[in-house]
PDB file of N, CA and C in Angstrom:
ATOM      1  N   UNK A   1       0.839  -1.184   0.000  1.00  0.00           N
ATOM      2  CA  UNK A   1       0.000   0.000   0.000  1.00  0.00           C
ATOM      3  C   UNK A   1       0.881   1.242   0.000  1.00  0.00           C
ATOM      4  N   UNK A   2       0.805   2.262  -0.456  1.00  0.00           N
ATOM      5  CA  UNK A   2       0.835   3.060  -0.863  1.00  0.00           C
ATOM      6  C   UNK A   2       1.166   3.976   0.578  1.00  0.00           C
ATOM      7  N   UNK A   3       2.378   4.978   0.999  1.00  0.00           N
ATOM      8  CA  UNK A   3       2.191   5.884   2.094  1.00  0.00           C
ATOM      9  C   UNK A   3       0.954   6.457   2.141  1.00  0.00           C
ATOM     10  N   UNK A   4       0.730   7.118   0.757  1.00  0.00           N
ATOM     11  CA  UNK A   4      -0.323   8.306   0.697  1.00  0.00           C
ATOM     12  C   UNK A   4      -1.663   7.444   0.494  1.00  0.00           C
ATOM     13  N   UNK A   5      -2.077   6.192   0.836  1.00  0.00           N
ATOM     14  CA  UNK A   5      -3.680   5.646   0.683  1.00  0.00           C
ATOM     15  C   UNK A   5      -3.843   5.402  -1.071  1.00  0.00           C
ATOM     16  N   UNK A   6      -4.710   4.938  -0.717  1.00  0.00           N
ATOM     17  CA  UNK A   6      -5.553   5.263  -2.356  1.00  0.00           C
ATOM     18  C   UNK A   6      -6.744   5.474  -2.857  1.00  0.00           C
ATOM     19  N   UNK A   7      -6.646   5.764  -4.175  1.00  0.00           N
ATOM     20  CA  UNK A   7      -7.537   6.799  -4.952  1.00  0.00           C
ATOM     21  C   UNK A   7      -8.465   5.372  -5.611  1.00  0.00           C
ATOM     22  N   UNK A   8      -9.963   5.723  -5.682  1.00  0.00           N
ATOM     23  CA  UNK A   8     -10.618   4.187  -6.296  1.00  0.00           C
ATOM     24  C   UNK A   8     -11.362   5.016  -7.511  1.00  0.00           C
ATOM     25  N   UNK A   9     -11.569   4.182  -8.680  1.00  0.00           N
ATOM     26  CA  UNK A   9     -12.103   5.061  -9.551  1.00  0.00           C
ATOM     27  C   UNK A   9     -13.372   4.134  -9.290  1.00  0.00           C
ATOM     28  N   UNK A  10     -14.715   5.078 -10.243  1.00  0.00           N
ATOM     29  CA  UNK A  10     -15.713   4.499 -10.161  1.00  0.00           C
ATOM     30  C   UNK A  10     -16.442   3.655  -9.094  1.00  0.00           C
ATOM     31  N   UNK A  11     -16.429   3.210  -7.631  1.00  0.00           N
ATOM     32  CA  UNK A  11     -16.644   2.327  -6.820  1.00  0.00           C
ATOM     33  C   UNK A  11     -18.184   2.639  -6.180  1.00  0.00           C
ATOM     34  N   UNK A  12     -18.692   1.390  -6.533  1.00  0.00           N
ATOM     35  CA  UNK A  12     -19.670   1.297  -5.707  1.00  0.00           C
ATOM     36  C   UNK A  12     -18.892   0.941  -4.247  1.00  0.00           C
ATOM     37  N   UNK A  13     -19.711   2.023  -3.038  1.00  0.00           N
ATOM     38  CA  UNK A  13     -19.928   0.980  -1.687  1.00  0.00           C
ATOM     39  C   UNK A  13     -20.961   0.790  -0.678  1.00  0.00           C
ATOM     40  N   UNK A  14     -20.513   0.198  -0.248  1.00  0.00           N
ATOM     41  CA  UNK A  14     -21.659  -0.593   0.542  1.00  0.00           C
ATOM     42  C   UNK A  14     -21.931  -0.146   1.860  1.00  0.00           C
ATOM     43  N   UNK A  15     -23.315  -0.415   2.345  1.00  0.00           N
ATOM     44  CA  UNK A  15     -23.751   0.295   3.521  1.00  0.00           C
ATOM     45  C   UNK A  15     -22.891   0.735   4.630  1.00  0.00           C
ATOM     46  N   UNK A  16     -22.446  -0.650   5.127  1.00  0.00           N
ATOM     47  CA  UNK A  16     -21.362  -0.649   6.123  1.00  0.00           C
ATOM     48  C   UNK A  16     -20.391   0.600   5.527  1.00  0.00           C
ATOM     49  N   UNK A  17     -19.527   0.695   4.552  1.00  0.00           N
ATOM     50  CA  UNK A  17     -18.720   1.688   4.146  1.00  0.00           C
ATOM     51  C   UNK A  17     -19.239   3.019   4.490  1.00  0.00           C
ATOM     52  N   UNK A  18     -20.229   3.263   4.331  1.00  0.00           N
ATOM     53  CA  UNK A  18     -21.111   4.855   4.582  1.00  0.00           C
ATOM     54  C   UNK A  18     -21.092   4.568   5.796  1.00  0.00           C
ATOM     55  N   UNK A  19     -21.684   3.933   6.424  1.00  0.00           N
ATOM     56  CA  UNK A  19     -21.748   3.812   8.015  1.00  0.00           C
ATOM     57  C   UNK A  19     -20.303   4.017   8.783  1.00  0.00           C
ATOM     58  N   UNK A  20     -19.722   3.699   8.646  1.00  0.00           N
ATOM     59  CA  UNK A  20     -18.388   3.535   9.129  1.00  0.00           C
ATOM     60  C   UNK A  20     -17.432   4.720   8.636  1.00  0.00           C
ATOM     61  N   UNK A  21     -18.018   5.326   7.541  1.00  0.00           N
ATOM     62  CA  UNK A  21     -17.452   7.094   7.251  1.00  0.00           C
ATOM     63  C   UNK A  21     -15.826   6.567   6.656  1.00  0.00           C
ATOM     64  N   UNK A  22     -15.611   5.409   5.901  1.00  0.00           N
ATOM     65  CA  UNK A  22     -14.877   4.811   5.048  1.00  0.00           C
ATOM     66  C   UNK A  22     -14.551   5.347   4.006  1.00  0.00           C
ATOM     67  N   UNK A  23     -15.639   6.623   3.647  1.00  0.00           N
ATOM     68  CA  UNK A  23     -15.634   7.091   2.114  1.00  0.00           C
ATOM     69  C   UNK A  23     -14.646   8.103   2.368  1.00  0.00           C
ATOM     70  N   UNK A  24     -13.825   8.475   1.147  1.00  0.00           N
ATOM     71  CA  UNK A  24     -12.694   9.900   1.570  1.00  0.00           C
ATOM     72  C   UNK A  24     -13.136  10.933   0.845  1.00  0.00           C
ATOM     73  N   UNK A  25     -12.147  11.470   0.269  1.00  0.00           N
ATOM     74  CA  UNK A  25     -12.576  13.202  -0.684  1.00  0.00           C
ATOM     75  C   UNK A  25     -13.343  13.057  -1.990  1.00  0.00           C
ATOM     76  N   UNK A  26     -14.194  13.462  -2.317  1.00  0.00           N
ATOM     77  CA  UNK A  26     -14.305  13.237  -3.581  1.00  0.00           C
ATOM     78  C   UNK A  26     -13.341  13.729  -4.638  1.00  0.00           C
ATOM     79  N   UNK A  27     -13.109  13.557  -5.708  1.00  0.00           N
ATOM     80  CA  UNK A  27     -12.087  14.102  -6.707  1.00  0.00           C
ATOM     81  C   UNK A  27     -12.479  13.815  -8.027  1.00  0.00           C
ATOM     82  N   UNK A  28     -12.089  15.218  -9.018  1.00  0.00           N
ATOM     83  CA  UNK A  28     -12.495  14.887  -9.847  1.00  0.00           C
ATOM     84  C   UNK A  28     -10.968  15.165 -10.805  1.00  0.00           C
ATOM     85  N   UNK A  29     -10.778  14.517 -11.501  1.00  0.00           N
ATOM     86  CA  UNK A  29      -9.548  14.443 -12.324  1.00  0.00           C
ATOM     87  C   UNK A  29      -9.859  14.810 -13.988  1.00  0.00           C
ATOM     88  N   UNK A  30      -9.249  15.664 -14.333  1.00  0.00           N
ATOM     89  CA  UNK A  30      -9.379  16.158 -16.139  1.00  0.00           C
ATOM     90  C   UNK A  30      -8.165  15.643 -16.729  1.00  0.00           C
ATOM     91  N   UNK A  31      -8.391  14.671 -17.581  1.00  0.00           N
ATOM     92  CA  UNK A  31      -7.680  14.317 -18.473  1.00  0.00           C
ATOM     93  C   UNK A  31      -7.705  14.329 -19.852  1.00  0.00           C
ATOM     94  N   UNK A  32      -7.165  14.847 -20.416  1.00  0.00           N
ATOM     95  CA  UNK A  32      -7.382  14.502 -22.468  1.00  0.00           C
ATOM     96  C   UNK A  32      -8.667  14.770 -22.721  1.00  0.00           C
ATOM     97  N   UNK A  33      -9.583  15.837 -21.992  1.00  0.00           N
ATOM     98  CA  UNK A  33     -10.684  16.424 -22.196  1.00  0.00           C
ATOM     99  C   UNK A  33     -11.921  15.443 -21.265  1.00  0.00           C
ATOM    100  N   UNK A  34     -11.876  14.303 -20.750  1.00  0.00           N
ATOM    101  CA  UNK A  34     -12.576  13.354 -19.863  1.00  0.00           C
ATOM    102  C   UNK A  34     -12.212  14.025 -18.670  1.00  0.00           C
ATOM    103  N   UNK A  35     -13.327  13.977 -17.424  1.00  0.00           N
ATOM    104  CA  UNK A  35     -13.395  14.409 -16.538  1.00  0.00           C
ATOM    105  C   UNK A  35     -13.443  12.538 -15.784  1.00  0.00           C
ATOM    106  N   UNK A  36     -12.444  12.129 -14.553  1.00  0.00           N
ATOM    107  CA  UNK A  36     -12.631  11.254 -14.003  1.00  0.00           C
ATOM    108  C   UNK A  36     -12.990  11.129 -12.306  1.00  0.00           C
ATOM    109  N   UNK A  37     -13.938  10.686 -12.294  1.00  0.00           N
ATOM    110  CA  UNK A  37     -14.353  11.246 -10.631  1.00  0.00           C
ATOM    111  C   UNK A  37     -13.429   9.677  -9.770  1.00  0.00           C
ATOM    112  N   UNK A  38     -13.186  10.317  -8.285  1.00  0.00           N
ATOM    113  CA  UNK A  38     -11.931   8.962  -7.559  1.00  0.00           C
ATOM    114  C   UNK A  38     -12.955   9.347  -6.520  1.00  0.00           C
ATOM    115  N   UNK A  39     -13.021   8.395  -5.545  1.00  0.00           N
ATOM    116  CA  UNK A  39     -12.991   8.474  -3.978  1.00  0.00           C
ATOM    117  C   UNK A  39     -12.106   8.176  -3.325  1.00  0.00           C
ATOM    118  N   UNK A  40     -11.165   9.258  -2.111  1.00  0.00           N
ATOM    119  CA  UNK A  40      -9.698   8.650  -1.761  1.00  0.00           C
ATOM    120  C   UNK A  40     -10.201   7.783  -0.524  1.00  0.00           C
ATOM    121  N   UNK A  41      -9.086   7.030  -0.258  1.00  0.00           N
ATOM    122  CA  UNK A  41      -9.196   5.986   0.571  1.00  0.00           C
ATOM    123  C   UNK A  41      -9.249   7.533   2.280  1.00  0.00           C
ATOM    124  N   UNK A  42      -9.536   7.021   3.080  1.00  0.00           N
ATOM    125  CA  UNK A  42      -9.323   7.755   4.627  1.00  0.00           C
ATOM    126  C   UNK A  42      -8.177   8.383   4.763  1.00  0.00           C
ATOM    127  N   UNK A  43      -7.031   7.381   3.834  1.00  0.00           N
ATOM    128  CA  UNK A  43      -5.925   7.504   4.752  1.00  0.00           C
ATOM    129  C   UNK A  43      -4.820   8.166   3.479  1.00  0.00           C
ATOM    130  N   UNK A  44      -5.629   8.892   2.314  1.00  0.00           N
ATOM    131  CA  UNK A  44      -5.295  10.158   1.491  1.00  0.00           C
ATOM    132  C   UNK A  44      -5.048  11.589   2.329  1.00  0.00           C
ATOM    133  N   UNK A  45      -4.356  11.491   2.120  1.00  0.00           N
ATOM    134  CA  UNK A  45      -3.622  13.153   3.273  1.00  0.00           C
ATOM    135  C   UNK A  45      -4.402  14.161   2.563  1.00  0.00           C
ATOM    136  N   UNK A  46      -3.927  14.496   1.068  1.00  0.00           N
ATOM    137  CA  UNK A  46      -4.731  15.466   0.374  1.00  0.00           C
ATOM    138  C   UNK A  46      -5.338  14.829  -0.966  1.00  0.00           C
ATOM    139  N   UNK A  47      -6.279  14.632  -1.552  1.00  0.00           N
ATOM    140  CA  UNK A  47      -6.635  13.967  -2.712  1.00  0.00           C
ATOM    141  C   UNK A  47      -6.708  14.883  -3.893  1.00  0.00           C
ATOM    142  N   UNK A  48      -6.684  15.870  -3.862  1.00  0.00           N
ATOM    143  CA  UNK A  48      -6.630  17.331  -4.705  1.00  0.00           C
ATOM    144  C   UNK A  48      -5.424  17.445  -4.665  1.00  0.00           C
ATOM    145  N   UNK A  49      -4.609  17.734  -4.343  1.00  0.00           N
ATOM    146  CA  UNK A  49      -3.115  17.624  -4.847  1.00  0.00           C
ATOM    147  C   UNK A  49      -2.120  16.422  -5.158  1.00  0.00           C
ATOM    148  N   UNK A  50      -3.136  15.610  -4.608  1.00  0.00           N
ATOM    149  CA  UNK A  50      -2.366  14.389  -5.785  1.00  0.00           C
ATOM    150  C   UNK A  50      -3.135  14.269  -6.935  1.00  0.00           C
ATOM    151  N   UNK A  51      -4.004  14.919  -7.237  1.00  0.00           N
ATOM    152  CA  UNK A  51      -5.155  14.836  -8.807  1.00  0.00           C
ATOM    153  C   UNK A  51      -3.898  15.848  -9.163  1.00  0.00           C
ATOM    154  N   UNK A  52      -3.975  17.069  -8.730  1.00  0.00           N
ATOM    155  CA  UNK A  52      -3.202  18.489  -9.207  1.00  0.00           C
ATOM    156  C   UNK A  52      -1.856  18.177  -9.950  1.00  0.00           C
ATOM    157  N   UNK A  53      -1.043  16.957  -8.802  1.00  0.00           N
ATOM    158  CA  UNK A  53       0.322  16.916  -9.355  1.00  0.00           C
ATOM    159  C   UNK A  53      -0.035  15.746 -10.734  1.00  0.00           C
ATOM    160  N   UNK A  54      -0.768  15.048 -10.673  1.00  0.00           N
ATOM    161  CA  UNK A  54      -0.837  14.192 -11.958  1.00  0.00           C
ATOM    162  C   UNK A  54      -1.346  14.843 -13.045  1.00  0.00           C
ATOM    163  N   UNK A  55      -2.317  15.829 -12.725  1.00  0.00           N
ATOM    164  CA  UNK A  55      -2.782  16.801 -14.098  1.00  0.00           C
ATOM    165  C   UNK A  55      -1.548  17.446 -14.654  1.00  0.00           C
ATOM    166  N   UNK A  56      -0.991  18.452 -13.639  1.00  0.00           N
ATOM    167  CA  UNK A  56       0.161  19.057 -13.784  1.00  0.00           C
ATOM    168  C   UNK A  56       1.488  18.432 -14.302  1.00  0.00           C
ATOM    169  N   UNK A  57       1.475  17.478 -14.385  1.00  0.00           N
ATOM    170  CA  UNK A  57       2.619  16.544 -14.814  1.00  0.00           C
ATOM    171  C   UNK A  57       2.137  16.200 -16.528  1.00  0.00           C
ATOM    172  N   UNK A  58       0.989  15.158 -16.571  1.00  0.00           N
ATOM    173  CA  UNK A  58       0.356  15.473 -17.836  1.00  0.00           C
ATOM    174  C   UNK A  58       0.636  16.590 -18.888  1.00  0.00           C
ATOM    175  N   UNK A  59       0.278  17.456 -17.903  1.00  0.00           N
ATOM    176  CA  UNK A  59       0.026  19.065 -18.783  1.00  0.00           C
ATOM    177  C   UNK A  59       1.389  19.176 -19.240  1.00  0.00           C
ATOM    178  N   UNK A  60       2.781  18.828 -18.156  1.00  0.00           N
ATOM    179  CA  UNK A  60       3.728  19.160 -19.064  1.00  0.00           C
ATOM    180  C   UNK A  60       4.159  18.161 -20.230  1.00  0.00           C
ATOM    181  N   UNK A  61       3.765  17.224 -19.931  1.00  0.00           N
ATOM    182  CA  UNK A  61       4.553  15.945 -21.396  1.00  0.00           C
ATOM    183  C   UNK A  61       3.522  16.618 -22.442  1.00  0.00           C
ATOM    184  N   UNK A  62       2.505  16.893 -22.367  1.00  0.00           N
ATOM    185  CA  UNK A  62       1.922  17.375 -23.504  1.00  0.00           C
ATOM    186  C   UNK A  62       2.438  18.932 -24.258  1.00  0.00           C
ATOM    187  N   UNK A  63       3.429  19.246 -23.317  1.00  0.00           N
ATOM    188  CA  UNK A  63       3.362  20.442 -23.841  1.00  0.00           C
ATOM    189  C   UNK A  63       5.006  20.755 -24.347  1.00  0.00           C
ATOM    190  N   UNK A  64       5.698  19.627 -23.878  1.00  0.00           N
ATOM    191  CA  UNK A  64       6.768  19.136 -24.454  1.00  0.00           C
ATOM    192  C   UNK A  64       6.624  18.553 -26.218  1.00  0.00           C
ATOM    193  N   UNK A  65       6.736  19.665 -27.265  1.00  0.00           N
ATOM    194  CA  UNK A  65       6.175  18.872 -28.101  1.00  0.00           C
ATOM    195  C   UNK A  65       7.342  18.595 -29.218  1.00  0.00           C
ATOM    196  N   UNK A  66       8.611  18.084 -28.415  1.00  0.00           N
ATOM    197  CA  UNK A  66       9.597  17.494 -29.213  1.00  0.00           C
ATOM    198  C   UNK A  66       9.814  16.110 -28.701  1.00  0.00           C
ATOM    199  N   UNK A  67       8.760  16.145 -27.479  1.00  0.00           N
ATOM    200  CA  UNK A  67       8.521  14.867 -26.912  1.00  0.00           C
ATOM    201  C   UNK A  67       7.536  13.964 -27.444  1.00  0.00           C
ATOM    202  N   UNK A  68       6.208  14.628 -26.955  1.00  0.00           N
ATOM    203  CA  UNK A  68       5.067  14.242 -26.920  1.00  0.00           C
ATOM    204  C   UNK A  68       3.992  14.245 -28.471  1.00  0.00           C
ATOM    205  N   UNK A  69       5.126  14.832 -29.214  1.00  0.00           N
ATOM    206  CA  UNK A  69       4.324  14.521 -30.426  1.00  0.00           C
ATOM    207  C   UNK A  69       4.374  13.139 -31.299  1.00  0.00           C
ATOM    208  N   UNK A  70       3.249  12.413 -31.512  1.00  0.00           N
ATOM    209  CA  UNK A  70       2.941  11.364 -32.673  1.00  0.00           C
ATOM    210  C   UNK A  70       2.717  10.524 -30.854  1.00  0.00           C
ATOM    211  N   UNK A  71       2.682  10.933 -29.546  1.00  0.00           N
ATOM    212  CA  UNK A  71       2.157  10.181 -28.771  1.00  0.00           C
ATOM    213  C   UNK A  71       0.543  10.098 -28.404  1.00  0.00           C
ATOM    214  N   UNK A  72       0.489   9.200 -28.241  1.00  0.00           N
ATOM    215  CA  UNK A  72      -1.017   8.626 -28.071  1.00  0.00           C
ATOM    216  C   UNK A  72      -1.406   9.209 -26.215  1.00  0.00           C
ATOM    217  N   UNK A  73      -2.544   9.109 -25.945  1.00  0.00           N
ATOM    218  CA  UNK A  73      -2.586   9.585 -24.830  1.00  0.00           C
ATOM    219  C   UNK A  73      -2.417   8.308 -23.238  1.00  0.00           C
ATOM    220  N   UNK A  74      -2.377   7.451 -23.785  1.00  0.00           N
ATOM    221  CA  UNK A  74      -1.593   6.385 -22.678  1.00  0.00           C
ATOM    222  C   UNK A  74      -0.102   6.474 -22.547  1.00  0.00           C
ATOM    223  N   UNK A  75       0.340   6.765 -23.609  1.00  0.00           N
ATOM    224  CA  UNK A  75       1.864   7.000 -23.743  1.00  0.00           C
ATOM    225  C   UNK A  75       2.416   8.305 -22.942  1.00  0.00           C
ATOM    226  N   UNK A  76       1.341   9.038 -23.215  1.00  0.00           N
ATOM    227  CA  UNK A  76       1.585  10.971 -22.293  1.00  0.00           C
ATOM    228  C   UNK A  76       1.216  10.535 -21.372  1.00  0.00           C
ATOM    229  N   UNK A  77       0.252   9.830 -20.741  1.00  0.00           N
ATOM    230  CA  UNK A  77       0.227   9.395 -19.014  1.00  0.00           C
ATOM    231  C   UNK A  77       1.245   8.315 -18.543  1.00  0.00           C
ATOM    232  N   UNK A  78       1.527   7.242 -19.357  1.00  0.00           N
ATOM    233  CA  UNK A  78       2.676   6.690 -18.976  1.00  0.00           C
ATOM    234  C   UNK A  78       3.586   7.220 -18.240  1.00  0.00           C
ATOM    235  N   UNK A  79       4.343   8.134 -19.319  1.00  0.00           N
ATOM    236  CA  UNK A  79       5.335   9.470 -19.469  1.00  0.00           C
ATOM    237  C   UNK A  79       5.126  10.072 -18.451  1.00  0.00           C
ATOM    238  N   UNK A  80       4.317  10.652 -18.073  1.00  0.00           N
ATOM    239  CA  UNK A  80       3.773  11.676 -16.903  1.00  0.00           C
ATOM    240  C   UNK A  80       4.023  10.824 -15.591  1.00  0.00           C
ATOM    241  N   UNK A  81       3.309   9.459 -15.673  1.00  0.00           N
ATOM    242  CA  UNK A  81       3.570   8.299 -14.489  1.00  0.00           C
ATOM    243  C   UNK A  81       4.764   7.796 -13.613  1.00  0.00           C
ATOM    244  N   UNK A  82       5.984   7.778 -15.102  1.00  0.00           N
ATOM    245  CA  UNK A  82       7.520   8.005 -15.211  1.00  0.00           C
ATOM    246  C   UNK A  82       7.864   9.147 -14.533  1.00  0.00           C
ATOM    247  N   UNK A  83       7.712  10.027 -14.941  1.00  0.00           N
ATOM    248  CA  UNK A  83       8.846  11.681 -14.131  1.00  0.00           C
ATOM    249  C   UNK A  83       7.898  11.518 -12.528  1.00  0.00           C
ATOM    250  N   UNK A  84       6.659  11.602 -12.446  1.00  0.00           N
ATOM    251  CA  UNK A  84       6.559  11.512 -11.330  1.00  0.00           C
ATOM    252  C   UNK A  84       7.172  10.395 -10.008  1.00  0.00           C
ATOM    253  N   UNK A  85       7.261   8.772 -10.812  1.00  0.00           N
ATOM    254  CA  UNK A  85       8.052   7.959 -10.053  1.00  0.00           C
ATOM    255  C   UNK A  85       9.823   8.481 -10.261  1.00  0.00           C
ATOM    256  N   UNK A  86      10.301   8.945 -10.943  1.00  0.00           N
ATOM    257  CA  UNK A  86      11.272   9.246 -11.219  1.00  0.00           C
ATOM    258  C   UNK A  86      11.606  10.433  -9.606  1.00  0.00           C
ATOM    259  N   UNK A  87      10.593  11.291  -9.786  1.00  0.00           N
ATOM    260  CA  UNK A  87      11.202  12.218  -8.453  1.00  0.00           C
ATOM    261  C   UNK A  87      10.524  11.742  -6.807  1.00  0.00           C
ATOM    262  N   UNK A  88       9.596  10.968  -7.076  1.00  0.00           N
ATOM    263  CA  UNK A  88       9.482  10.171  -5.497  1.00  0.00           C
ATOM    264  C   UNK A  88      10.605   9.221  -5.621  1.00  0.00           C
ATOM    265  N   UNK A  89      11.308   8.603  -6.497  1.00  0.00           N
ATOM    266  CA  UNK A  89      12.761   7.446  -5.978  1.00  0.00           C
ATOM    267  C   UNK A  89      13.763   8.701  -5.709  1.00  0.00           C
ATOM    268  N   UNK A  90      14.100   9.902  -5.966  1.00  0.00           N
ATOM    269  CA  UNK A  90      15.154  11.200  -5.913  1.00  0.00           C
ATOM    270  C   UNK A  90      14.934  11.384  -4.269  1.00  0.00           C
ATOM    271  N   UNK A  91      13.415  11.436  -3.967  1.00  0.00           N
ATOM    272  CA  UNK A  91      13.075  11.922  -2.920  1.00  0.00           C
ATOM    273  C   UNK A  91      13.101  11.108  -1.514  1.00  0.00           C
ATOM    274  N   UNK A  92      12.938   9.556  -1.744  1.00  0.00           N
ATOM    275  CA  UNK A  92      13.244   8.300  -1.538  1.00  0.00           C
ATOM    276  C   UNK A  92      14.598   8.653  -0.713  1.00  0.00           C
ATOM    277  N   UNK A  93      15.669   8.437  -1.893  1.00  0.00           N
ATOM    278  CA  UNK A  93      16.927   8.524  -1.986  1.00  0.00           C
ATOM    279  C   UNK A  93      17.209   9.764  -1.105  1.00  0.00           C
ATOM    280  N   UNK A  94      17.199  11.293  -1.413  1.00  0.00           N
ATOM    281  CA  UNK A  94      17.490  11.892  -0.438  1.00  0.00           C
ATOM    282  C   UNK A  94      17.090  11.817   0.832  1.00  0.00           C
ATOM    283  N   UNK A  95      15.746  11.741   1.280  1.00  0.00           N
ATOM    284  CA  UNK A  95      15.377  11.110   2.949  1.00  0.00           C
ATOM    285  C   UNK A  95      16.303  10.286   3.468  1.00  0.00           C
ATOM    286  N   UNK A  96      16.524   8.919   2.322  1.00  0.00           N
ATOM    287  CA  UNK A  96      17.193   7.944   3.445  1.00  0.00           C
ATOM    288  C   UNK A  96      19.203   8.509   3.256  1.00  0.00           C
ATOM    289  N   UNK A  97      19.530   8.876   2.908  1.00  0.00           N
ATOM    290  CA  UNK A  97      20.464   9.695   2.855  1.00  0.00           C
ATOM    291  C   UNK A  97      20.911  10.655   4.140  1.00  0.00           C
ATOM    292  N   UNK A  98      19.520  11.789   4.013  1.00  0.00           N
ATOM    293  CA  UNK A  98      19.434  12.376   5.443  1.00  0.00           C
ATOM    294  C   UNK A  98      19.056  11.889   6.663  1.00  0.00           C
ATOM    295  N   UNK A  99      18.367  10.713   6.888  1.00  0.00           N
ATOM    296  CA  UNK A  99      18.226   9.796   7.946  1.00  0.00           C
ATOM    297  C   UNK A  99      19.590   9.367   8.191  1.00  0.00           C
ATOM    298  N   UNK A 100      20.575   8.510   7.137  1.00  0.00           N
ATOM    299  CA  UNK A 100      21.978   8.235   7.333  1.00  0.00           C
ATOM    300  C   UNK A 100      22.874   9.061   8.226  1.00  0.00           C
ATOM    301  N   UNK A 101      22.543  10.365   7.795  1.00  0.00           N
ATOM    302  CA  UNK A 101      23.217  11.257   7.947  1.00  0.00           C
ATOM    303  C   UNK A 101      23.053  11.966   9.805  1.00  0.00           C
ATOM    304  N   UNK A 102      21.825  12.140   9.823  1.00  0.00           N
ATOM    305  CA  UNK A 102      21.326  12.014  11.442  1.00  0.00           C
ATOM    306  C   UNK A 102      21.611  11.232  12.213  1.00  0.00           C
ATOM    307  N   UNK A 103      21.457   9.962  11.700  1.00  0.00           N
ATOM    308  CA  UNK A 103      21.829   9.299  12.957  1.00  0.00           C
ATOM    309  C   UNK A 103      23.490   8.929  12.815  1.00  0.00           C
ATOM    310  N   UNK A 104      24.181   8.945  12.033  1.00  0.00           N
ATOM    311  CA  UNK A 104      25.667   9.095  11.825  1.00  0.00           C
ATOM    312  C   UNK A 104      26.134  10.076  12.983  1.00  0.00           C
ATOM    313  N   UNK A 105      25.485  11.592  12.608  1.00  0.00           N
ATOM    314  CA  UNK A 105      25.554  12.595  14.028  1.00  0.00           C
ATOM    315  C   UNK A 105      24.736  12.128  15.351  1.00  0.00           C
ATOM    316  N   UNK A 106      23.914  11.691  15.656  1.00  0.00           N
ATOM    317  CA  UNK A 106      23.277  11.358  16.320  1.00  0.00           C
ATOM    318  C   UNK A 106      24.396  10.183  17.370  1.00  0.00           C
ATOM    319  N   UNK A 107      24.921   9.141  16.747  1.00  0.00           N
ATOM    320  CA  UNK A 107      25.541   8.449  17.172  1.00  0.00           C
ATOM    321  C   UNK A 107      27.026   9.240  17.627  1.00  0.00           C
ATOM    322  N   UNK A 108      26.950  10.143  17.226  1.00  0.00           N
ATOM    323  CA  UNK A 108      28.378  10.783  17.333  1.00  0.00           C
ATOM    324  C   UNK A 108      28.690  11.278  18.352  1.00  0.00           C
ATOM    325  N   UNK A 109      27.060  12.304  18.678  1.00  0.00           N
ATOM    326  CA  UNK A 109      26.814  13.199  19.680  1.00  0.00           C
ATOM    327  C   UNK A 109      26.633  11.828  21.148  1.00  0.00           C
ATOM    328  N   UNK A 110      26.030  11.030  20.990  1.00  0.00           N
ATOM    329  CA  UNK A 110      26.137  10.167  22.248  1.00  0.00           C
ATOM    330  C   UNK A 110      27.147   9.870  22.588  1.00  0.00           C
ATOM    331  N   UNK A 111      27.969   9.504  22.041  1.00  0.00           N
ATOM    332  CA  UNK A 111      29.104   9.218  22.056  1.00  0.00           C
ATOM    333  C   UNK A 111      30.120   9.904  22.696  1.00  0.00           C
ATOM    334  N   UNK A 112      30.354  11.255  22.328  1.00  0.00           N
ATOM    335  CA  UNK A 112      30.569  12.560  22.906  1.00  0.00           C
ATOM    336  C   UNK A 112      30.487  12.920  24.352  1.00  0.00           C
ATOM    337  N   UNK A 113      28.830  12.371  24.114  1.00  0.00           N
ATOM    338  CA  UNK A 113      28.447  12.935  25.900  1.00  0.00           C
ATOM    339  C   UNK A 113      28.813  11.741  26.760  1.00  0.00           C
ATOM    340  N   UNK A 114      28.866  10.191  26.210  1.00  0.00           N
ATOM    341  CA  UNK A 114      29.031   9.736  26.774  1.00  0.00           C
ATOM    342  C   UNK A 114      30.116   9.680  27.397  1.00  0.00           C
ATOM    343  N   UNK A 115      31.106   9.619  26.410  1.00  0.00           N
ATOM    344  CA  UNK A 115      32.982   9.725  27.276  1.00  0.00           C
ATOM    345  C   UNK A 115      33.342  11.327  28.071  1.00  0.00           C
ATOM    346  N   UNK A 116      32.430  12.142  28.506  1.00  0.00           N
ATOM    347  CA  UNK A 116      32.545  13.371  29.105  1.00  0.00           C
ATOM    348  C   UNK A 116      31.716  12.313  30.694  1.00  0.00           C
ATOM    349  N   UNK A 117      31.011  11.761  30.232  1.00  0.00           N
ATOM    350  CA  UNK A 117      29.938  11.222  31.946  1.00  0.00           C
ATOM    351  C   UNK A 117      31.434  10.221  32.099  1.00  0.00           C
TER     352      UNK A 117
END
């Protein structure tokens, strides 16, 4: 699963689900002139800015047009699907980097205080 929850397209649910307040944001997503409605899962932090960054990503492969020309529109969301996994593994990578890096100091600083006690 996903940190950020997930997005369901089209879903019927069921009583219990309403009852239990299971349902998340509504969202509506514009793509290639189709409007697609999601319900986010609860545990979607923001569901509008993850529609925003996938439109916005879209919007640019399309507008790349030494790229995106003679592409079909699965190929421009592909594409779009790509740079976005492309900068959550960057982002990935720098966190656990700076985690390295903390507790590298972290261990340093105990260490420190410890041979002063």
């Amino acid at each position: 699963m996903s940190l950020l929850g997930h997005l369901k397209f089209n879903v019927e649910f069921n009583e219990d689900e309403k009852k239990e307040g299971l349902l998340g944001e509504n969202i509506t997503i514009n793509l290639f002139g189709k409007k697609l409605k999601f319900i986010a899962d609860e545990n979607v932090i923001d569901a509008n800015r993850v529609a925003e960054l996938l439109m916005g990503e879209v919007q640019e492969v399309q507008e790349m047009k030494s790229v995106s020309t003679g592409m079909d529109n699965f190929t421009k969301l592909t594409q779009a699907a790509l740079n976005i996994s492309n900068d959550l593994i960057e982002l990935q990578d720098k966190y656990q980097k700076l985690l390295e890096l903390v507790n590298t100091r972290s261990n340093y600083l105990k260490e420190a205080v410890e041979a002063e006690i």
